[in-house]
Every structure is written in structure tokens, then in C-alpha cells.
Protein backbone atom coordinates (compact mmCIF):
# COMPACT_ATOMS: atom_id res chain seq x y z
CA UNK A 1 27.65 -141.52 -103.70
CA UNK A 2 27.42 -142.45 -107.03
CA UNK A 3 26.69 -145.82 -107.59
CA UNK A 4 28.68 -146.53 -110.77
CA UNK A 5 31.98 -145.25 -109.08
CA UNK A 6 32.07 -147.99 -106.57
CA UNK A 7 33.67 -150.37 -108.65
CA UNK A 8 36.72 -147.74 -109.57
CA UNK A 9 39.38 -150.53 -108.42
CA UNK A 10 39.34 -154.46 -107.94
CA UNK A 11 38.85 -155.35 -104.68
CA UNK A 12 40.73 -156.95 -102.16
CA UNK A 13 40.27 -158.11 -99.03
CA UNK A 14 43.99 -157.96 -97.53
CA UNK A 15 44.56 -154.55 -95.39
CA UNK A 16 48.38 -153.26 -95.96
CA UNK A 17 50.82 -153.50 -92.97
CA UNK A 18 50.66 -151.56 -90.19
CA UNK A 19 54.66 -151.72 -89.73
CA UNK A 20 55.03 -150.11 -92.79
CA UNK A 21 53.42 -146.79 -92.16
CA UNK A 22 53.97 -145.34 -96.14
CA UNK A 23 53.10 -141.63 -94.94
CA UNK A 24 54.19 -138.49 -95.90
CA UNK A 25 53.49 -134.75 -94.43
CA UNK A 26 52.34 -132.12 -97.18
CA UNK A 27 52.48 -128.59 -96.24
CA UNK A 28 53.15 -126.98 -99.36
CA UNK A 29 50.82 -126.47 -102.31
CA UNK A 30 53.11 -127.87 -104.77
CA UNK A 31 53.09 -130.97 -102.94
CA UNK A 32 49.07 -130.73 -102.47
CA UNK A 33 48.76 -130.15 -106.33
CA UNK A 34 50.97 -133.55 -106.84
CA UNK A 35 48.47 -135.40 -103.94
CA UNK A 36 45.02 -133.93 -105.90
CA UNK A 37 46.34 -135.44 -109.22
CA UNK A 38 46.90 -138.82 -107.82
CA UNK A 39 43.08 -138.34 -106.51
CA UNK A 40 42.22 -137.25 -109.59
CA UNK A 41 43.45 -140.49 -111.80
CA UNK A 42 42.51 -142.88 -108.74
CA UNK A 43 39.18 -141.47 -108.66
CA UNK A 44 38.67 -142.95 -105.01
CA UNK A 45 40.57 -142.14 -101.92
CA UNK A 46 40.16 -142.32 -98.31
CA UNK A 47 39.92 -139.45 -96.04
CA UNK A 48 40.08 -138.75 -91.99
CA UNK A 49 39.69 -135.07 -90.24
CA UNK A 50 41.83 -134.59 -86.77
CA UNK A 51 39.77 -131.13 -85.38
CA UNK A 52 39.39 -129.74 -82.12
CA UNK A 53 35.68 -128.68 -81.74
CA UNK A 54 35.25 -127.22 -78.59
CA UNK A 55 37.95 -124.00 -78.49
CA UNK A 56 36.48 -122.15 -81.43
CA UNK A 57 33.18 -122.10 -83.07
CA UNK A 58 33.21 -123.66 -86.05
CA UNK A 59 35.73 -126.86 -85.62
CA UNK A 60 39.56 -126.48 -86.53
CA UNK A 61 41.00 -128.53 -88.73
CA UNK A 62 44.06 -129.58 -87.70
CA UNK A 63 44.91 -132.41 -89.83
CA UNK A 64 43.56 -133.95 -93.04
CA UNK A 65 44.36 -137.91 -93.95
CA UNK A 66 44.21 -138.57 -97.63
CA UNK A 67 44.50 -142.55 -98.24
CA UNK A 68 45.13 -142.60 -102.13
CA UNK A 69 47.23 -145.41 -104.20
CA UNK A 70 48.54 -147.37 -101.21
CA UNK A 71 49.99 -144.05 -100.19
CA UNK A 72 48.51 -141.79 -97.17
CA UNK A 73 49.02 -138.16 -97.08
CA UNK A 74 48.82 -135.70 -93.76
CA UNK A 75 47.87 -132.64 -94.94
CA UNK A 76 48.74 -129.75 -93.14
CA UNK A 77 46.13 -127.12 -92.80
CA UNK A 78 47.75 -125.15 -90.27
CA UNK A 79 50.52 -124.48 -92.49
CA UNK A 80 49.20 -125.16 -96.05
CA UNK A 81 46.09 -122.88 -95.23
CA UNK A 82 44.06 -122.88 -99.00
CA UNK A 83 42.28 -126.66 -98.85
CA UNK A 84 39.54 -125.58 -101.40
CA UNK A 85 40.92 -127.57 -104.04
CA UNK A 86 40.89 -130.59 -102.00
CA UNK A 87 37.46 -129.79 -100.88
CA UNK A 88 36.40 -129.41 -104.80
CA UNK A 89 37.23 -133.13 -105.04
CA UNK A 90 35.33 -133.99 -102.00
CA UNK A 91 32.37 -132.32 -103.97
CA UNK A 92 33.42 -133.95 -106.89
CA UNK A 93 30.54 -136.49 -107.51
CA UNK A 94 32.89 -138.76 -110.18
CA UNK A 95 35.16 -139.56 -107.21
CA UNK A 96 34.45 -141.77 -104.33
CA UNK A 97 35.44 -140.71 -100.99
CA UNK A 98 35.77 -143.23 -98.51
CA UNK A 99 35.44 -142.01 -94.45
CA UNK A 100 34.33 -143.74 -91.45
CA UNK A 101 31.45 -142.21 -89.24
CA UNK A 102 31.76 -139.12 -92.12
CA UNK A 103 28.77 -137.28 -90.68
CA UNK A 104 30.87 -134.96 -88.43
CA UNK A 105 33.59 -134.96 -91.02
CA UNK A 106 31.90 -133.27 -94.01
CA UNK A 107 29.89 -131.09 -91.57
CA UNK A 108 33.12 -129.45 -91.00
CA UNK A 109 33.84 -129.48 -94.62
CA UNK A 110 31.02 -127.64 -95.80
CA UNK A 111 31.56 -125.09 -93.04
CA UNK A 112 34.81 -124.74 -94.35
CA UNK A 113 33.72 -124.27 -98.06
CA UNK A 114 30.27 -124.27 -98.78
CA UNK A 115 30.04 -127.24 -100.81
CA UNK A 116 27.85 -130.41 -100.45
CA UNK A 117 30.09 -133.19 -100.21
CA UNK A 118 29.30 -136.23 -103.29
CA UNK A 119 29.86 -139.44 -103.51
CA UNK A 120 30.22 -140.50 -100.08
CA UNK A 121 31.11 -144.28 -98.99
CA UNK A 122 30.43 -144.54 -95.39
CA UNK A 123 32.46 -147.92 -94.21
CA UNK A 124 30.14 -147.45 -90.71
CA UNK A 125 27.39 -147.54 -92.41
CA UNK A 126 28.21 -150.20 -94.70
CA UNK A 127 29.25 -152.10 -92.02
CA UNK A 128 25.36 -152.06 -90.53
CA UNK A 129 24.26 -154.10 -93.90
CA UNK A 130 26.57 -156.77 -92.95
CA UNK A 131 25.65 -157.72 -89.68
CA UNK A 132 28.69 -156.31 -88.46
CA UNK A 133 26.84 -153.81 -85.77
CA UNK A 134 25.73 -150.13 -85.89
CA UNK A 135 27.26 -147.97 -85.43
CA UNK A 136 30.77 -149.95 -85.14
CA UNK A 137 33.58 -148.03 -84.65
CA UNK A 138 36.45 -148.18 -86.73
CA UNK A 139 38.70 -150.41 -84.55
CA UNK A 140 36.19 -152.69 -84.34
CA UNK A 141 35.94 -153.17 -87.84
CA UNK A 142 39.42 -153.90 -88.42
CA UNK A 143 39.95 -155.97 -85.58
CA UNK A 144 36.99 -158.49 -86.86
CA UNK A 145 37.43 -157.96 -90.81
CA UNK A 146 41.75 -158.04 -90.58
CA UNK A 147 43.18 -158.53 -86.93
CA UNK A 148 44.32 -155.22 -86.77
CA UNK A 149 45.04 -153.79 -83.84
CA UNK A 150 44.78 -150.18 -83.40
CA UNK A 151 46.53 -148.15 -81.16
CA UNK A 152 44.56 -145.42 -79.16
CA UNK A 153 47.36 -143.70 -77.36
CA UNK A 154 46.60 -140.56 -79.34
CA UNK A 155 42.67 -140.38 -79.40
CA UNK A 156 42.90 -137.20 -76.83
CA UNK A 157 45.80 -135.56 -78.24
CA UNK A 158 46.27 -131.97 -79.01
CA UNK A 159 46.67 -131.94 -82.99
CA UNK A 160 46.91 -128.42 -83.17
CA UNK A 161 50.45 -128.04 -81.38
CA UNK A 162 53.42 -128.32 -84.00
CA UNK A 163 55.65 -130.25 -84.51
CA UNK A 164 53.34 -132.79 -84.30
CA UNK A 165 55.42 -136.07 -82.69
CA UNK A 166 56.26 -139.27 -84.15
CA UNK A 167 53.42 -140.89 -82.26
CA UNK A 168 50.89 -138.50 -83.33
CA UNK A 169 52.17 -139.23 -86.73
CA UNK A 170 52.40 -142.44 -86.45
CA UNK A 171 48.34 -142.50 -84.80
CA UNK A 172 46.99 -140.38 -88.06
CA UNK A 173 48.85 -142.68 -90.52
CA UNK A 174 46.96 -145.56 -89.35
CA UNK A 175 43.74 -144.03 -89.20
CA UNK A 176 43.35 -143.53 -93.04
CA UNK A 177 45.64 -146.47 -93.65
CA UNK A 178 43.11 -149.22 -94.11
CA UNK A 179 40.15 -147.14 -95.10
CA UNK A 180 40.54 -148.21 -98.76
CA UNK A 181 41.10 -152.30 -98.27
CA UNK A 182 38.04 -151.47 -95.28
CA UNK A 183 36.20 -150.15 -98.27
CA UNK A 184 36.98 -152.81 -101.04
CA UNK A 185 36.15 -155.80 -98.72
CA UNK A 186 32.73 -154.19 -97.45
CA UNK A 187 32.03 -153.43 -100.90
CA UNK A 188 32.70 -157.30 -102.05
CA UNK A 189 31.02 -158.38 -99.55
CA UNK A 190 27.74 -156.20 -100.43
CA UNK A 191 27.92 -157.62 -103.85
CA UNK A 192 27.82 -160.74 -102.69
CA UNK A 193 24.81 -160.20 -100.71
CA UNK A 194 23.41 -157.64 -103.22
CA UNK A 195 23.10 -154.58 -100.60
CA UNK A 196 25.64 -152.40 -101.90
CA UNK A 197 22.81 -150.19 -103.57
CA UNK A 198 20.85 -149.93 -100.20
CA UNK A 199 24.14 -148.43 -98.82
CA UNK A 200 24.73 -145.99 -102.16
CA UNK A 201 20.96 -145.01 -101.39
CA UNK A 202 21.95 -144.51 -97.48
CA UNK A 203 24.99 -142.39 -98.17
CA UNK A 204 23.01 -140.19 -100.36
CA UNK A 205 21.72 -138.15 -97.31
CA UNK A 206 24.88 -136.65 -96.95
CA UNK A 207 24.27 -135.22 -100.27
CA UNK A 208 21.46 -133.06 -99.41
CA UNK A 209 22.17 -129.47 -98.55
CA UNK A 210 19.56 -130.05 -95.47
CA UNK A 211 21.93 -132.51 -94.17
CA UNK A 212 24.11 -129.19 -93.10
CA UNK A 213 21.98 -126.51 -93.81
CA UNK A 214 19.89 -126.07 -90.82
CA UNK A 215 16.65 -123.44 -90.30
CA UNK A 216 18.18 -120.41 -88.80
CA UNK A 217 16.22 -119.78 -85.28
CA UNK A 218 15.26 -122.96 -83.97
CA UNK A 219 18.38 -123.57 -81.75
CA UNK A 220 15.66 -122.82 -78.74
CA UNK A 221 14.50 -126.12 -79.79
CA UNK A 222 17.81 -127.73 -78.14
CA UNK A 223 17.73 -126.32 -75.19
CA UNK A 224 16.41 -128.52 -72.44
CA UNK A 225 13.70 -127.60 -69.94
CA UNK A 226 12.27 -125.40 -73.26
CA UNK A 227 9.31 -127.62 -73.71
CA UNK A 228 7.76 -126.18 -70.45
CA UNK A 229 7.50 -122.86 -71.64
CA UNK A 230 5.03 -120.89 -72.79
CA UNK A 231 4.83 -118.85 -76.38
CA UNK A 232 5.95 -115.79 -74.72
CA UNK A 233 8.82 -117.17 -73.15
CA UNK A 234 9.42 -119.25 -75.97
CA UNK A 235 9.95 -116.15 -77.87
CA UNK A 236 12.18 -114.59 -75.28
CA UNK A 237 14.62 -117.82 -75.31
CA UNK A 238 14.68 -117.55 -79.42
CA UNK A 239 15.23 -114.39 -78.99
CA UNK A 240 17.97 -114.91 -76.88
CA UNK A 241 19.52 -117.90 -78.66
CA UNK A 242 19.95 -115.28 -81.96
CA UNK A 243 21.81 -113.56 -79.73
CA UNK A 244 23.82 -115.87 -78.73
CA UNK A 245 24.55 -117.58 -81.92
CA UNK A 246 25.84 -114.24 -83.47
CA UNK A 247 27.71 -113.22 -80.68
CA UNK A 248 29.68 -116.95 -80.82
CA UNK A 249 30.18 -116.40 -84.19
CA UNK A 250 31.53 -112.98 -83.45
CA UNK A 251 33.68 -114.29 -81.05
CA UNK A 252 34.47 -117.37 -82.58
CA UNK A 253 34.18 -119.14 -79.43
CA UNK A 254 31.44 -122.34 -78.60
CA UNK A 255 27.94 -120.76 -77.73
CA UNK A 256 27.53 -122.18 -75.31
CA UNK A 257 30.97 -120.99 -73.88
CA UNK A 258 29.51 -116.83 -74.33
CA UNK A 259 26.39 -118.17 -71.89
CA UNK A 260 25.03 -121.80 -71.16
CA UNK A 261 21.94 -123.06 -71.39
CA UNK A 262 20.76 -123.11 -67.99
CA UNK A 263 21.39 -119.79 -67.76
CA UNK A 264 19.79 -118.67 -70.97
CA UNK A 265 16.55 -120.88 -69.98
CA UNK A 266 15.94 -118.94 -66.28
CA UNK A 267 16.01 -115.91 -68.39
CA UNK A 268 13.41 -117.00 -70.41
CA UNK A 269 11.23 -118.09 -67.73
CA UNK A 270 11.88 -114.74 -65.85
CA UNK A 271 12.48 -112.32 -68.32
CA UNK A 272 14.74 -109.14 -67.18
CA UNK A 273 14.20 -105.53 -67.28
CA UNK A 274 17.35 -104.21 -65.52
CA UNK A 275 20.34 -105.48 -64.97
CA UNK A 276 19.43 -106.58 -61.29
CA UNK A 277 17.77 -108.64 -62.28
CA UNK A 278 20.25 -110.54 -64.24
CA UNK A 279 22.04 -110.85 -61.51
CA UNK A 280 19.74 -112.68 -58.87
CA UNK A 281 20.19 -114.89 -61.36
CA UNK A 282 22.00 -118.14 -59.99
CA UNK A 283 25.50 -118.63 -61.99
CA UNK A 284 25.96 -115.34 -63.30
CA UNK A 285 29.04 -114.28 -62.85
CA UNK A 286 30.17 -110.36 -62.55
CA UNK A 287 32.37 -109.96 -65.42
CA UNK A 288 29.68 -111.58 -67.35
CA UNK A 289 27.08 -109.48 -66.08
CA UNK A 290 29.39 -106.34 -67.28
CA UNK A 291 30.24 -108.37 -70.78
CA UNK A 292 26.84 -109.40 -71.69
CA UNK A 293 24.16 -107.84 -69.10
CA UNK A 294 22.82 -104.58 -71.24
CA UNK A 295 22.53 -106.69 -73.94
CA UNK A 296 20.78 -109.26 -72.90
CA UNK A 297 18.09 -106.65 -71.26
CA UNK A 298 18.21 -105.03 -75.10
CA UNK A 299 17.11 -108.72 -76.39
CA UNK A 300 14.75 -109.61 -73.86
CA UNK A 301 13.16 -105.91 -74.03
CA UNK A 302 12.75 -106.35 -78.06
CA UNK A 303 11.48 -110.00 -77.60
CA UNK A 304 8.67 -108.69 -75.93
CA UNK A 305 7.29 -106.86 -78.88
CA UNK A 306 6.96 -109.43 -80.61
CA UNK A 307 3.03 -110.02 -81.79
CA UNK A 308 1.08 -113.03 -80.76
CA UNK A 309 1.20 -114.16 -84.44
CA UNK A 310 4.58 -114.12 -84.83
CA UNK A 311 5.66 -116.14 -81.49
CA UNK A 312 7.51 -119.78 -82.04
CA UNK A 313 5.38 -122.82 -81.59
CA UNK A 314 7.23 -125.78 -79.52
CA UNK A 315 6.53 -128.43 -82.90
CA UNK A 316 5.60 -131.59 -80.71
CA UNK A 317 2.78 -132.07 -82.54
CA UNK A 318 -0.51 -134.78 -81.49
CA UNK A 319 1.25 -136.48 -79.18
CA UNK A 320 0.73 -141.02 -79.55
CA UNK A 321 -1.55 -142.33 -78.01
CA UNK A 322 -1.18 -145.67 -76.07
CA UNK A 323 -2.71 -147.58 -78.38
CA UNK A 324 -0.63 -145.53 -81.04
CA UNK A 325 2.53 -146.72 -78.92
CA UNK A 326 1.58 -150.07 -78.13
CA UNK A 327 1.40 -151.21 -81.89
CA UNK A 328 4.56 -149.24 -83.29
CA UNK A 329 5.97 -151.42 -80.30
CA UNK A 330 4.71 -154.69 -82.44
CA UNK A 331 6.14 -152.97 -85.49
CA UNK A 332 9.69 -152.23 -83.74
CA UNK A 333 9.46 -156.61 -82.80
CA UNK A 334 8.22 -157.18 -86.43
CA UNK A 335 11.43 -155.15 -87.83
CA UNK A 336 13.80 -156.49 -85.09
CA UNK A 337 13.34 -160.16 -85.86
CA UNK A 338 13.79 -159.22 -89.15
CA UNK A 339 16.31 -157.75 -89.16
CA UNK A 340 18.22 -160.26 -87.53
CA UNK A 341 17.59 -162.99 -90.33
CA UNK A 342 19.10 -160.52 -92.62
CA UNK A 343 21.64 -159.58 -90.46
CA UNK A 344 21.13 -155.73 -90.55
CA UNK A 345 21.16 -153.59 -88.15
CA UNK A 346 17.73 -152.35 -86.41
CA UNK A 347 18.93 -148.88 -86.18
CA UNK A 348 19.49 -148.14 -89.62
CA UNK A 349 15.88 -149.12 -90.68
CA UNK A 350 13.51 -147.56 -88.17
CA UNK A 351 13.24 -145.77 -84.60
CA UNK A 352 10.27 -146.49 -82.42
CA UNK A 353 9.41 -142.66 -82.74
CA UNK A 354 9.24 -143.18 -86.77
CA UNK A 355 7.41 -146.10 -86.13
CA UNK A 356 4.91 -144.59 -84.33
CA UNK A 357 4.45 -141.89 -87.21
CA UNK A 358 3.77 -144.55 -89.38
CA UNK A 359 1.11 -145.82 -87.15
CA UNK A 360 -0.44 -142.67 -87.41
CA UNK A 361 0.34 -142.64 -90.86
CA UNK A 362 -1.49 -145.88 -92.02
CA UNK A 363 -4.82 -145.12 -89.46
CA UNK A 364 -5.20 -142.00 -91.45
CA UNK A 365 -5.16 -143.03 -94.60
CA UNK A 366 -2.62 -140.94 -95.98
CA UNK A 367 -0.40 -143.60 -97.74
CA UNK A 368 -0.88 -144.65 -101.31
CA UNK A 369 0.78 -147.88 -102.11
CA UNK A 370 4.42 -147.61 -101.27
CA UNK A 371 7.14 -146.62 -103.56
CA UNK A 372 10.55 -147.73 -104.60
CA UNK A 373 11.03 -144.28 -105.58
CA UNK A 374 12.25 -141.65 -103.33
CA UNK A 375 11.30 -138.26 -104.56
CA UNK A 376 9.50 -137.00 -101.64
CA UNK A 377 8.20 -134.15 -103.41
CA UNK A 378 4.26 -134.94 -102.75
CA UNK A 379 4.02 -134.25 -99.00
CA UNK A 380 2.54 -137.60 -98.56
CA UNK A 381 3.79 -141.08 -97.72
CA UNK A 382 6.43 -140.96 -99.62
CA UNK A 383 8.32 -138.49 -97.28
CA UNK A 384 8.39 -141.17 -94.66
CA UNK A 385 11.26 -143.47 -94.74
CA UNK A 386 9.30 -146.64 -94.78
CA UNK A 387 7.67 -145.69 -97.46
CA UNK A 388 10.60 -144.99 -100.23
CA UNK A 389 13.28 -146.51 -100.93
CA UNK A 390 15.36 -149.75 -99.61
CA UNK A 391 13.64 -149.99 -96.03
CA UNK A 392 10.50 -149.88 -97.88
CA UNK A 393 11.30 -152.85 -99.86
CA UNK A 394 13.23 -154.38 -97.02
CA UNK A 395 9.88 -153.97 -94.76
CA UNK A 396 7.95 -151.11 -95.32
CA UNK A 397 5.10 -153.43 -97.37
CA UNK A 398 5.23 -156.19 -94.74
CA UNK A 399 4.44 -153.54 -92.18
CA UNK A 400 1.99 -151.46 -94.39
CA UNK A 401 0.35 -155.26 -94.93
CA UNK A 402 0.70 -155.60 -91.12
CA UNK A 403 -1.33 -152.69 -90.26
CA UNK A 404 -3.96 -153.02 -92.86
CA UNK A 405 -5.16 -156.19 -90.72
CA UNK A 406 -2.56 -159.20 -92.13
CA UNK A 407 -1.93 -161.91 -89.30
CA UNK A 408 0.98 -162.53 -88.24
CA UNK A 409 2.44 -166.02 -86.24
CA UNK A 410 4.98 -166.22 -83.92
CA UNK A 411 6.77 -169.33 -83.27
CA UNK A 412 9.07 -170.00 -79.96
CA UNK A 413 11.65 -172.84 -80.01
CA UNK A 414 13.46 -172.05 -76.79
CA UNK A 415 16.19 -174.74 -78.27
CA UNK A 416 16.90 -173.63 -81.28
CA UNK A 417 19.62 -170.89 -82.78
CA UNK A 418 16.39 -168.77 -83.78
CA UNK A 419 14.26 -168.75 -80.68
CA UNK A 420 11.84 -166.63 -82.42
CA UNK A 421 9.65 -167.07 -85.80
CA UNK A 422 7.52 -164.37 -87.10
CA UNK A 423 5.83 -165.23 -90.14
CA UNK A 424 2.92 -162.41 -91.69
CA UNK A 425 0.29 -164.23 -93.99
CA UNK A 426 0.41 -163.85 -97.58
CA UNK A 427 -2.64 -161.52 -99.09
């Protein structure tokens, strides 16, 4: 998101009526074209996906909510099927789109066109810099920030049948309805507390084409009970996860809906040679054995040729030790009383899993002094996220100074609104 953007319109603080419902269905690419050059003078709208993710395997779209000059638009992509355009704005980095939770959103976008999404305002996140919980869901937000009530008669609906009913209608109106006024009081309100460039800087990982671009043959890594394996069989169930993936795609169906995971793992950990062997295996049906079964001996069969060299490591790396564990757990207090007084959410600075790489990070001696920049082209501490940007001027120091030896007090006042002080000495 770009930073100088934000401030495209005054803000405001009142959400519009719910009662009043100003929507309108576009399924015709005149009426897109009028809808993009509304975006285009606004240079912000709001924006809301209805999919279905599990029939196919990529997501279908099934609606698209455009918030834009008090107005909100339900695009139609089952009958208006061309949404590049509309994507090209999403990808447009001089407008600011405004979503809730967008993570899954603009996944599905760039699927859809191969663009990186720019400009992002994320009112979830946002809403973790005021205090306001992480990760609060949209409801919540407009219940606290507005009294709104929202309705959630249509939150399992089918949004691919047509004609879509007044209800549904009615349900996807208000879901983009108050994203903008969401957006302009979150923003005021991170002015006031001067945060708003902490959440610019946030929002900025969904401008990175790793964000969606992920490394082609490590889906083994998500299958659980893998860890157990050995190499060998590790190579088998990447082997077999290819496989899989393509044949989805092929298919267009979930891959996990061609063959499931469980199944996929006990053929790793006995690998087939004939298709009898296939089938002693437990939930195998018939017709899949006839679908899938000579294929799957084809895989396995190749997998084993595979050189030592070239088989997949499990990347666990050193595993922490106690001690390791026992301090990022003083770290993960440190940051959670801390994070209290400022009234930010815990999650959004640190896990206790990146805490404990940062242990292991400061006993080795690989940090320099930390950064405000976040280039993270060196390799060193500046790839960690305590060590660049806003969490490492929110705490990364005071924990850096922490675990170079600083002292640090805590104070208990059992009576008191703040039960717990935690003070760390100056140098």
C-alpha cells in the first residue's frame, strides 16, 4: 500500500445506513467500464470476494463487491466473465484498495490474473494497532466502532446458483458497505496515534510475489505424519504429491479430493510395486484403484531412481534447546506486557517460534545493530522480523538489549489496572 494514497478522501467516522442498501448488480461490461471509472477518479474503493473453494481447484469467484463513492457494486463474474480490467486496478499501486482479512482474497486474485495486488489497506490488520484484537472479524469491528449489526443468515450460502435472492443480495451489499467509513475511521484513528505507517509497512507483504508464489515441490511438507519419514520415502511422497498436484489441476478438482493425505502418506511409507499392493491399502477404494492405481505404481517406480543427492531434506533445522526455549519464553512475556501498554496486538509482532530464532540469532552473533530499514537483501539479521522495520523499533532493540545481558524489573501490584510492570535498564 502506498503510503501517500491513504489520505485520498477526508475521513469520517459515521458508517452509512444499513436500511438503505445503495447496491446495484453489474453484469455487463458497459456497466463494468462505468464502475472502473468511478474507481479510477476515487482512487480508493472497497472490495469483498464471495468464492466457493472446495468444488474446483483454484477458488470460483462467484461474486465481487466493489464499495466506491457511497455506492456498492456486485459484480457478476459468472455472467460478466473478463474481470482483468478490474484486476489491473487492484494492481494498480496509485489506488487504495480497502478489504478485510484480504489474504485469501488477493490469493484468488492473482490466480485469476497473475498480478501482485498494490496498495493494500487491510482494516483487520489495522484493527490489531488499535487495540481492537487480532485477528477481529469484520462484525466485530463494526459492532464496537458503529453499532452495526450484521446479519449472518447468508455466511454458508451457495453464491454460485443464479438468480441470486434478495437475501443473498441483500448479505453481499452489506459486506462491502462499510468497508470505506471502516477504513477512514481506522485510518484517523492511526494518525492520531501515529501507527498508520506501521500498518502501510504491514500491508506491504501482500505485495511480494512470494506472498503467492510458492516453491513448486514442497507440498510433502504439509502433509502430516511426513516428518517421520525417511529421505527415501520422503522422496516417494514428493514424488507423489507432483502427481497429485498436476492431476488436480488437470481435473480441476481439490487435491486432496483426487487422493487424501492419509492415503498418499501409507504409500510413502510402503512404497508399491503392483497394484496389489495398492490395494491392501486401508481406504482405497476400487474405482480409485482402476482411476489412479497404474499411475501411482509409475510414480512410485520413478521415485525410486532418484539419487541419494537429489532426495528432499525435511528443513526442521537445529532444533531449540531448553534453554533456547526457556528465554524466547521471557522474550514472548517481555513483548506481551508490552504490547498491552500500547495496545497492540501480540500476534502481529512476534510468535514464540520467531522468538526462539532470535534467541539463536543473538547467541550467535549474527546480528549487527538493528535496522529501520527493511531490505533483507544481506542474509543476515536483517531478514528477521525483529530486526527491520516497525517491530524492530517497537521492540526489537529492547529485546536485542535484553539478550545482550540488560536487567530487567518486574513489578506486581495485584490492585492495580496494570498488575504487571516490566521495566529493562537503560545502557
Amino acid at each position: 500500500m502506498d503510503g501517500k494514497n491513504t489520505t485520498a478522501k477526508s475521513s469520517t467516522a459515521k458508517a452509512s445506513n444499513p436500511k438503505e442498501r445503495p447496491g446495484k448488480l453489474i453484469a455487463c461490461a458497459e456497466e463494468l467500464e462505468q464502475v472502473l471509472a468511478q474507481i479510477d477518479e476515487s482512487k480508493e474503493f472497497g472490495m469483498d470476494l464471495e468464492f466457493i473453494p472446495e468444488r474446483t481447484y483454484y477458488p470460483i469467484i462467484c461474486l465481487v463487491q466493489i464499495n466506491v463513492q457511497d455506492q456498492v457494486y456486485l459484480v457478476d463474474p459468472i455472467k460478466l466473465v473478463d474481470l482483468q480490467k478490474l484486476w489491473e486496478r487492484v494492481a494498480d499501486p496509485t489506488i487504495v484498495k480497502v478489504l478485510h482479512a484480504a489474504s485469501q482474497d488477493l490469493s484468488i486474485i492473482f490466480q485469476r490474473s497473475g498480478l501482485i495486488p498494490q496498495n493494500i489497506f487491510d482494516t483487520q490488520i489495522a484493527a490489531g494497532f488499535l487495540g481492537l484484537g487480532h485477528p477481529a472479524g469484520y462484525g466485530k469491528l463494526l459492532a464496537a466502532l458503529f453499532e452495526i449489526t450484521l446479519s449472518k443468515t447468508e455466511s454458508f450460502t451457495d453464491w454460485q446458483a443464479r438468480p441470486l435472492s434478495q437475501s443473498q443480495i441483500d448479505y453481499a451489499i452489506d459486506d462491502a458497505l462499510h468497508l470505506l467509513p471502516l477504513y477512514h475511521r481506522l485510518k484517523e484513528d492511526l494518525l492520531g496515534r501515529n501507527r498508520l505507517e506501521w500498518v502501510i509497512e504491514e500491508c506491504r507483504l501482500y505485495e511480494k510475489p512470494s506472498y503467492y508464489i510458492k516453491e513448486s515441490g514442497r507440498e510433502f511438507l504439509r502433509v502430516k505424519g511426513a516428518q517421520g519419514l525417511h529421505r527415501r520415502k520422503l522422496g516417494v511422497l514428493q514424488a507423489l504429491c507432483l502427481w497429485r498436484d498436476q492431476e488436480a489441476k488437470r481435473k480441476d478438482k481439490p487435491a486432496r479430493s483426487v487422493i487424501n493425505d492419509n492415503i498418499l502418506l501409507e504409500l510413502a511409507r510402503k512404497p508399491p510395486e503392483d497394484l496389489n499392493d495398492i490395494q491392501r491399502i486401508r481406504g482405497v477404494r476400487p474405482d480409485q484403484l482402476q482411476g489412479w492405481g497404474k499411475q501411482i505404481v509409475k510414480v512410485v517406480e520413478e521415485a525410486r531412481k532418484i539419487t541419494d543427492a537429489e532426495l528432499p531434506y525435511w528443513p526442521s533445522g537445529r532444533a531449540p534447546s531448553k534453554n533456547d526455549v526457556l528465554i524466547a519464553d521471557v522474550l514472548y512475556m517481555v513483548l506481551k506486557l508490552g504490547s498491552q501498554d500500547l495496545a497492540i496486538a501480540p500476534e502481529l509482532i512476534s510468535t514464540r517460534e520467531e522468538l526462539q530464532s532470535f534467541v539463536r540469532l543473538g547467541k550467535t552473533r549474527l546480528s549487527e545493530e538493528p535496522t529501520r530499514e527493511s531490505d533483507g537483501d544481506d542474509g543476515g539479521s536483517s531478514d528477521h522480523p525483529l530486526m527491520s522495520g516497525w517491530r524492530c523499533e517497537l521492540v526489537g532493540s529492547q529485546l536485542l538489549k535484553i539478550l545482550d545481558g540488560s536487567q530487567i524489573t518486574l513489578t506486581i501490584a495485584t490492585n492495580s489496572e496494570t498488575p504487571i510492570k516490566l521495566s529493562v535498564a537503560a545502557d
